[in-house]
Protein backbone atom coordinates (compact mmCIF):
# COMPACT_ATOMS: atom_id res chain seq x y z
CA UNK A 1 119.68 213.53 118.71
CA UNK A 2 123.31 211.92 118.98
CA UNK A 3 123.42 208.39 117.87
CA UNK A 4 126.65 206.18 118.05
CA UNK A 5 127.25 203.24 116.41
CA UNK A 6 130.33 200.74 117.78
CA UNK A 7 132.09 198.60 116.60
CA UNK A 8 129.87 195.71 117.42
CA UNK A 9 127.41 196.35 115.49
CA UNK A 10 125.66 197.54 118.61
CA UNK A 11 123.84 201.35 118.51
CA UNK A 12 123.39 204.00 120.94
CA UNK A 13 120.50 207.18 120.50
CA UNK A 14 119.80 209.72 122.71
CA UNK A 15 117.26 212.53 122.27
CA UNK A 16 117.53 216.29 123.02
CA UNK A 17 115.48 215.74 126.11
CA UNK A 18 118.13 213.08 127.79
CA UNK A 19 120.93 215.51 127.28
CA UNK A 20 121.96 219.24 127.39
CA UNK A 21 125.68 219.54 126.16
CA UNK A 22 128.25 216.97 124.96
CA UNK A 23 132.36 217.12 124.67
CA UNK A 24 134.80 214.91 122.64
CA UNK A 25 138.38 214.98 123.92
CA UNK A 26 139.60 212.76 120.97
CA UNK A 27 139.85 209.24 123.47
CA UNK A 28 135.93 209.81 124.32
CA UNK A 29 132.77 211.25 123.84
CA UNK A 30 130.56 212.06 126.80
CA UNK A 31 126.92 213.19 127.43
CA UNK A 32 125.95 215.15 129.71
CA UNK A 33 122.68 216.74 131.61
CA UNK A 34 122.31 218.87 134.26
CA UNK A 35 126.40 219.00 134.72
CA UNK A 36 126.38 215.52 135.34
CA UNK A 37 127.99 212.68 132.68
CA UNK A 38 125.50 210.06 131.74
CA UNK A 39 127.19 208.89 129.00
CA UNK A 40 130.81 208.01 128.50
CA UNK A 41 131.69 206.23 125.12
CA UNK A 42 135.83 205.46 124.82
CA UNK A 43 136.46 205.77 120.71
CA UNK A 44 138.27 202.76 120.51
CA UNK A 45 134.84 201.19 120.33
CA UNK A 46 133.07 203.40 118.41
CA UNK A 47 132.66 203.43 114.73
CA UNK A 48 130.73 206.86 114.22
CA UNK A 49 128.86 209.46 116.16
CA UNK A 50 126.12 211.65 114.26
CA UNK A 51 125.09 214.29 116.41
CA UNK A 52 121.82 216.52 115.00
């Protein structure tokens, strides 16, 4: 599960099964399945990111 919280209070959770791999460049944080990004989170807007 990766679950990221922003800045807004507002949070973000994704299971195992909605992803397969993940990759933080150190601007953003992005999801991906199947090769394809399906979630793109910029870290200016992001307080924390817990990834189990």
């Amino acid at each position: 599960m990766v679950k990221i919280v922003f800045k807004n209070g507002r949070v973000a959770e994704w299971t195992k099964d909605e992803y397969n791999d993940y990759k933080y460049d150190g601007k953003c944080f992005i999801l991906i399945k199947d090769g394809r990004w399906i979630g793109f989170y910029n870290m200016d807007c992001v307080t924390s990111i817990t990834v189990e």
